[in-house]
C-alpha atoms as a PDB file:
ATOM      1  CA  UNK A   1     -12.647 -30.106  70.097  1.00  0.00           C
ATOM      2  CA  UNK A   2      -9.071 -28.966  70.200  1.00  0.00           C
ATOM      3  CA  UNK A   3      -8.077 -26.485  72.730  1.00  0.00           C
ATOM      4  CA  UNK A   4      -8.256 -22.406  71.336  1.00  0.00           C
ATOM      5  CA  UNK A   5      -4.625 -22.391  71.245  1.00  0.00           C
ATOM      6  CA  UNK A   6      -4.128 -24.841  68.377  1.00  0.00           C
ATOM      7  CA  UNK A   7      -5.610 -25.013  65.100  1.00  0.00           C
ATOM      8  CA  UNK A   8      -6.456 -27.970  62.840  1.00  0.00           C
ATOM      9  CA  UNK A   9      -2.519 -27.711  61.292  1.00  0.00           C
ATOM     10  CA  UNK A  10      -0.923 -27.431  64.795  1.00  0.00           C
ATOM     11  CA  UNK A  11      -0.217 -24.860  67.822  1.00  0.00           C
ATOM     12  CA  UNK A  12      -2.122 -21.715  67.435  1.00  0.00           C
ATOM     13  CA  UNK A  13       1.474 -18.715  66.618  1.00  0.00           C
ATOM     14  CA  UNK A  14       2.219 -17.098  68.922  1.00  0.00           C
ATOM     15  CA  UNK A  15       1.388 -12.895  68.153  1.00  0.00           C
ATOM     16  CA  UNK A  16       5.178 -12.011  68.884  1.00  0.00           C
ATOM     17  CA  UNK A  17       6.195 -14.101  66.740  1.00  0.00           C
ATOM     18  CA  UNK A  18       3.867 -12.997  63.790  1.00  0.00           C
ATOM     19  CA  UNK A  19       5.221  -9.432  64.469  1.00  0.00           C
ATOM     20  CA  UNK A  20       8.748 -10.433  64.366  1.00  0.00           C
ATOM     21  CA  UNK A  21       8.057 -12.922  60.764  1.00  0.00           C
ATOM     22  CA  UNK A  22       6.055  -9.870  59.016  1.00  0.00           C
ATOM     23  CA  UNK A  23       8.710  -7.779  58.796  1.00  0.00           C
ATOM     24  CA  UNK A  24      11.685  -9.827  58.145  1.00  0.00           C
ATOM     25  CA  UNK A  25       9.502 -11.331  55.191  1.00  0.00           C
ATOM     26  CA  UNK A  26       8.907  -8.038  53.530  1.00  0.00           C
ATOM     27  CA  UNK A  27      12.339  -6.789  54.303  1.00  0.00           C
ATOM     28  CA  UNK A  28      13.726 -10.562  52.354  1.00  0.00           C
ATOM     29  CA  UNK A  29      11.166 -10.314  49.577  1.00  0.00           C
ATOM     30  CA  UNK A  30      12.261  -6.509  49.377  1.00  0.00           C
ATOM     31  CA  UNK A  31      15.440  -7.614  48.778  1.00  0.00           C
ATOM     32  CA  UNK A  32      14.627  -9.949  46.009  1.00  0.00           C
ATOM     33  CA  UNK A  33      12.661  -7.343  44.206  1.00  0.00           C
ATOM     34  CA  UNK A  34      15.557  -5.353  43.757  1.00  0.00           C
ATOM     35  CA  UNK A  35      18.359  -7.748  42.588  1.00  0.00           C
ATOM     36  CA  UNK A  36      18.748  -7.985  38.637  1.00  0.00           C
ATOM     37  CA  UNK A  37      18.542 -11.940  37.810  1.00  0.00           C
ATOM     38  CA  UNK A  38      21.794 -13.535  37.066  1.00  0.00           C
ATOM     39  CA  UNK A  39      20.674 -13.889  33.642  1.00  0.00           C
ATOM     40  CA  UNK A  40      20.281 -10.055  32.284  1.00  0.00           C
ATOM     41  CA  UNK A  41      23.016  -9.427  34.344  1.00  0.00           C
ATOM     42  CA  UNK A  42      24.994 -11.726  32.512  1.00  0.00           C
ATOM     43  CA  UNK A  43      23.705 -10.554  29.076  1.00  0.00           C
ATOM     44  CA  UNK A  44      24.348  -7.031  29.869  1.00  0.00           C
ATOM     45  CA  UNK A  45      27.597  -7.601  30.501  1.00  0.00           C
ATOM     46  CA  UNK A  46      28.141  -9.764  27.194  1.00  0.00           C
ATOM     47  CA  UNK A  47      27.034  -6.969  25.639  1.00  0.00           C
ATOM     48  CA  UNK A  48      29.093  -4.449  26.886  1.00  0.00           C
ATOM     49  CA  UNK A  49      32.213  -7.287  26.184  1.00  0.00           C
ATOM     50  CA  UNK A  50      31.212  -6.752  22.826  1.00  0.00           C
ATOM     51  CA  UNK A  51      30.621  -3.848  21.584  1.00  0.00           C
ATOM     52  CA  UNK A  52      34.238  -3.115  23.198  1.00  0.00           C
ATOM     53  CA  UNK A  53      35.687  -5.537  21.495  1.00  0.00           C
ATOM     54  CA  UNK A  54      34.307  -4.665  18.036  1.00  0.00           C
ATOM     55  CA  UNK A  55      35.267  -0.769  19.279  1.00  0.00           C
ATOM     56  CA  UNK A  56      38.961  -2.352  19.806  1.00  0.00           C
ATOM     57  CA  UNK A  57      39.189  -3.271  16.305  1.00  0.00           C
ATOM     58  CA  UNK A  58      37.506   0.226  14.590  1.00  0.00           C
ATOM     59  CA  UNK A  59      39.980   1.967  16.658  1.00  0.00           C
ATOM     60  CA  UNK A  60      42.924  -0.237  15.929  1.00  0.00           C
ATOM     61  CA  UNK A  61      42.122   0.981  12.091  1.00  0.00           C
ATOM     62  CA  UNK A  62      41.310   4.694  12.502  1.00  0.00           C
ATOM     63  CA  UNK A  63      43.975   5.360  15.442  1.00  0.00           C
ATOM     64  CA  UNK A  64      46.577   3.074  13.306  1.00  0.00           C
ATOM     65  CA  UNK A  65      46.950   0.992  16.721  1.00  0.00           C
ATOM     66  CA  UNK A  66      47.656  -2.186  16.030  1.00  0.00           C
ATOM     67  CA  UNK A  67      47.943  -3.612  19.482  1.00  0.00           C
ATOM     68  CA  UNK A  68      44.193  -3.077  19.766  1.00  0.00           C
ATOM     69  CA  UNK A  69      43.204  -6.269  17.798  1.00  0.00           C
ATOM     70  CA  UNK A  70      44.899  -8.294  20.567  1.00  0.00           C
ATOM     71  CA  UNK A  71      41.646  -7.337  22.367  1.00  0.00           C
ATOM     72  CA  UNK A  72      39.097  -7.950  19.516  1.00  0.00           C
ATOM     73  CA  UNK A  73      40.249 -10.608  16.966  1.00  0.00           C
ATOM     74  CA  UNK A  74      41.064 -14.010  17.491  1.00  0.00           C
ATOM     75  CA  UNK A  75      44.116 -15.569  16.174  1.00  0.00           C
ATOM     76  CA  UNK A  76      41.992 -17.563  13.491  1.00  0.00           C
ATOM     77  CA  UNK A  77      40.479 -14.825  12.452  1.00  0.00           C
ATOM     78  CA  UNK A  78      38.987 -15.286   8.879  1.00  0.00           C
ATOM     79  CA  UNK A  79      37.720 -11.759   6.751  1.00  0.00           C
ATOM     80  CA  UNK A  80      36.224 -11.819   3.603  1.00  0.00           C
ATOM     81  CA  UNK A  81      35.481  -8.687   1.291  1.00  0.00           C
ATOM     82  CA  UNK A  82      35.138  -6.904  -1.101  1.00  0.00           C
ATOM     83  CA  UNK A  83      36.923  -3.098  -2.103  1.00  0.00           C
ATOM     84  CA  UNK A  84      36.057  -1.019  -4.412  1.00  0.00           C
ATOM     85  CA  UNK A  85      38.113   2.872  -4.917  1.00  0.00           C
ATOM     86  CA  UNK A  86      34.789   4.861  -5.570  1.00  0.00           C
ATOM     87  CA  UNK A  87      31.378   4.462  -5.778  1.00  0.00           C
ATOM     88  CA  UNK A  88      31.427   4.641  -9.415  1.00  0.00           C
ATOM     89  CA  UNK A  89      33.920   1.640  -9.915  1.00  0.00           C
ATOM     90  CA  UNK A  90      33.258  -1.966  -9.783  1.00  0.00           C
ATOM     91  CA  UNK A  91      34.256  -4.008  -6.804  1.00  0.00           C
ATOM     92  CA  UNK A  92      37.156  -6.006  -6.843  1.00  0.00           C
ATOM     93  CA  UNK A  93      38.056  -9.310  -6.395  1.00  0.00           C
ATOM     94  CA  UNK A  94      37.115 -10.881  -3.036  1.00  0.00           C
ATOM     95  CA  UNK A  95      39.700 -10.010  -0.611  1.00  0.00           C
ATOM     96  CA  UNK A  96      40.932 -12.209   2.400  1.00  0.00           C
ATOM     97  CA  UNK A  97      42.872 -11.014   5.404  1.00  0.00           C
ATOM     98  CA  UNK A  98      44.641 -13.217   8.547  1.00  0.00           C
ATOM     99  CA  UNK A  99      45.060 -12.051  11.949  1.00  0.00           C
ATOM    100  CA  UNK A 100      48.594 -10.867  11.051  1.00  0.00           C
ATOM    101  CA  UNK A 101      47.305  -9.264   7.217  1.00  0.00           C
ATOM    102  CA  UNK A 102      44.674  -7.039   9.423  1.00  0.00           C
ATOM    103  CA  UNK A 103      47.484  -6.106  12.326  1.00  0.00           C
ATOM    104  CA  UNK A 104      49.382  -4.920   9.730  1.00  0.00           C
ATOM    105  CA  UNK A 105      46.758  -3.147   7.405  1.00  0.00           C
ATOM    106  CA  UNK A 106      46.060  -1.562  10.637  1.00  0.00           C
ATOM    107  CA  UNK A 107      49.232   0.353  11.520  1.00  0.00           C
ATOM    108  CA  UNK A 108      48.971   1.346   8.145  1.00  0.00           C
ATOM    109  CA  UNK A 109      45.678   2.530   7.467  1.00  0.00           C
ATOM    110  CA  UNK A 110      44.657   5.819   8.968  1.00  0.00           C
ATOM    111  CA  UNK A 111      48.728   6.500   9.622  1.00  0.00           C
ATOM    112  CA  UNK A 112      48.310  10.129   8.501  1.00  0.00           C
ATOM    113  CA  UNK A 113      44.548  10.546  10.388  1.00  0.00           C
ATOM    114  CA  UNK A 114      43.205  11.974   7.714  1.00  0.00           C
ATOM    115  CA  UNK A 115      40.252   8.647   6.813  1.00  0.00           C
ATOM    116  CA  UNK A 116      38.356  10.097   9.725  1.00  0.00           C
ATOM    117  CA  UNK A 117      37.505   9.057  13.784  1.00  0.00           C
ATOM    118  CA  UNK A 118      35.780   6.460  15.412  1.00  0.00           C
ATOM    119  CA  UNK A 119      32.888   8.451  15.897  1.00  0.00           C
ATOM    120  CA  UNK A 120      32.027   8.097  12.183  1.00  0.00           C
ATOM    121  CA  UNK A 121      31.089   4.264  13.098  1.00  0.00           C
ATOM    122  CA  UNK A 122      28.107   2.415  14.885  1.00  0.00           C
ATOM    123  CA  UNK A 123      27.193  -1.040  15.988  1.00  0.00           C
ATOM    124  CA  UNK A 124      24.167  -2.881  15.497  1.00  0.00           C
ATOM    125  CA  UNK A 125      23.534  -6.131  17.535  1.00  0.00           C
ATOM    126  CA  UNK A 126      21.805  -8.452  15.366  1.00  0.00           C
ATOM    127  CA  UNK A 127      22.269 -11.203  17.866  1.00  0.00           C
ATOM    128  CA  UNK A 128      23.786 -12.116  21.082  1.00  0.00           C
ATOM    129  CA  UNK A 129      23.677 -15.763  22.444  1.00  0.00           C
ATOM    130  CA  UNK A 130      26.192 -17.000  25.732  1.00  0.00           C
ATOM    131  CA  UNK A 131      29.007 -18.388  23.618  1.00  0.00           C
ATOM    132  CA  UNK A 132      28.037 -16.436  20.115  1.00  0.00           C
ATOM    133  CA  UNK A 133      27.284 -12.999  19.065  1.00  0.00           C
ATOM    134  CA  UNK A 134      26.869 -11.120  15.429  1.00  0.00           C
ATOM    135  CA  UNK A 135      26.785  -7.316  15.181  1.00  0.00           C
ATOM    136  CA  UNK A 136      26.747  -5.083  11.772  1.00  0.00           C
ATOM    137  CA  UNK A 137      29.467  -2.142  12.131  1.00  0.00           C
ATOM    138  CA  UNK A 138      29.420   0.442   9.638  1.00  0.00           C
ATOM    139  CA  UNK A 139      32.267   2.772   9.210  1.00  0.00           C
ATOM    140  CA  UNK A 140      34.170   5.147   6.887  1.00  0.00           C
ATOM    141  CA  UNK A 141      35.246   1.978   4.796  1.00  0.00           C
ATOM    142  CA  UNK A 142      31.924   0.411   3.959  1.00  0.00           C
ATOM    143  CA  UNK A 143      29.616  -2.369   6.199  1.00  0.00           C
ATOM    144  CA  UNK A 144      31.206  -5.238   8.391  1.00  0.00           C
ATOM    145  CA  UNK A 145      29.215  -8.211   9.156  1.00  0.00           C
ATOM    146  CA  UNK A 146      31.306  -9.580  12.355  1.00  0.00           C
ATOM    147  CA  UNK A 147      30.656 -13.114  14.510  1.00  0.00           C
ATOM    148  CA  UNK A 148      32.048 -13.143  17.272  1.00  0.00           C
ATOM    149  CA  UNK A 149      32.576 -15.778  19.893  1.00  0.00           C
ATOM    150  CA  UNK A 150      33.318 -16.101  23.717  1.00  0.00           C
ATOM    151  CA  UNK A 151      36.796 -18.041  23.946  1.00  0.00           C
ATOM    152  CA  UNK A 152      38.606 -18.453  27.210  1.00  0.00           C
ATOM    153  CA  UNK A 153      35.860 -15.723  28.943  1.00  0.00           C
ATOM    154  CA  UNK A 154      36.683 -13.091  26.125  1.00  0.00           C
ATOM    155  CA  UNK A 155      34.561 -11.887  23.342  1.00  0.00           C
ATOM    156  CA  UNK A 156      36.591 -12.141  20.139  1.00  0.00           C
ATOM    157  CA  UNK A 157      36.113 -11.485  16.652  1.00  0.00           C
ATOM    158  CA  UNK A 158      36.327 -14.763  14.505  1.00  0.00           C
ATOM    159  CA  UNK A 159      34.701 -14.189  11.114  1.00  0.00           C
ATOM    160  CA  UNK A 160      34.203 -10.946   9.473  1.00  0.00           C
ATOM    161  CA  UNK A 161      32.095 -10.314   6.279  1.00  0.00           C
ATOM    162  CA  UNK A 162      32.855  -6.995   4.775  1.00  0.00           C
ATOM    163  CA  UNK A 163      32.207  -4.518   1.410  1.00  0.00           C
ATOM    164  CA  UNK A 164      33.003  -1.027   0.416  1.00  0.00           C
ATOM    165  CA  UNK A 165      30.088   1.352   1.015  1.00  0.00           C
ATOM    166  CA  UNK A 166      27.127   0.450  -1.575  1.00  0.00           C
ATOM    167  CA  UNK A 167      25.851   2.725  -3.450  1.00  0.00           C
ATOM    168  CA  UNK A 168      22.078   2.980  -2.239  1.00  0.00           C
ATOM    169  CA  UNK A 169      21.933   2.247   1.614  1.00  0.00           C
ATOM    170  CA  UNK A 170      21.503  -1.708   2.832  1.00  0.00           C
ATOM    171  CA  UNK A 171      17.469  -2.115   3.314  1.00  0.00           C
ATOM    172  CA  UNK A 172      16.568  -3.999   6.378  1.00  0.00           C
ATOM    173  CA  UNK A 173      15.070  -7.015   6.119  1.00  0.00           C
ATOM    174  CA  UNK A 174      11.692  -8.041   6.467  1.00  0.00           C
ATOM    175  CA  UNK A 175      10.326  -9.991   9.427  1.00  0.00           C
END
């Protein structure tokens, strides 16, 4: 029979030393509890990488601030649409636009401030991914459909899918 002090796995602990495990234990598993994982850290701040890039390029259009696409477009952009001057005309032709086309439509378009403010827009996330993202922005000039993509550590626009407001409002789609 083995002596009181041990048990089948080995020496018996010694009380102290359960008192001085406990707490360091709870105070380590504590401070596990608390920390965010890496991950929805990481998505958070995607997120937030995002939506100020897509806010870089409403505002380079309503504050006729060109400079702010540096921050939200990549230089191989490609944007597809379609314009239409009211609701009761037909739409256009499809329209294409460059990274330097879009710079330039934007020191022109809200010049006089009268097309309205960035607070007439909003972003919806349809999908984030780590290298990949699309959002739907609407705004004073109709529905964008934007990708974007993480290049060099930045989010950046790279395709954009637009129209002039429709007539009835987009339904959403079913799941």
């Amino acid at each position: 029979m083995p002596p009181r002090s041990a048990t089948p796995f080995g020496p018996r602990p010694c009380f102290s030393m359960i008192k001085f495990l406990a707490p360091a234990a709870l105070l380590l598993s504590a401070a596990f509890a608390f920390q965010e994982p890496k991950a929805v850290t990481q998505a958070a701040k995607d997120r937030s990488a995002i939506a100020e890039a897509v806010e870089n390029y409403v505002d380079a259009f309503y504050l006729a601030d060109p400079g702010k696409l540096d921050k939200a477009i990549s230089k191989d952009l490609h944007k597809i649409g379609f314009w239409r001057p009211s609701l009761d005309e037909p739409f256009g032709d499809v329209l294409t636009m460059t990274f330097d086309e879009a710079k330039e439509l934007a020191g022109q378009w809200n010049k006089d401030g009268q097309r309205g403010d960035t607070l007439s827009s909003t972003i919806e996330f349809l999908d984030v991914a780590d290298k990949t993202a699309a959002v739907k922005l609407t705004a004073i000039w109709g529905i964008d459909y934007i990708h974007l993509a993480k290049l060099d550590g930045d989010w950046r626009m790279v395709q954009v899918l637009w129209q002039s407001p429709p007539v009835e409002a987009p339904k959403k789609a079913s799941k």
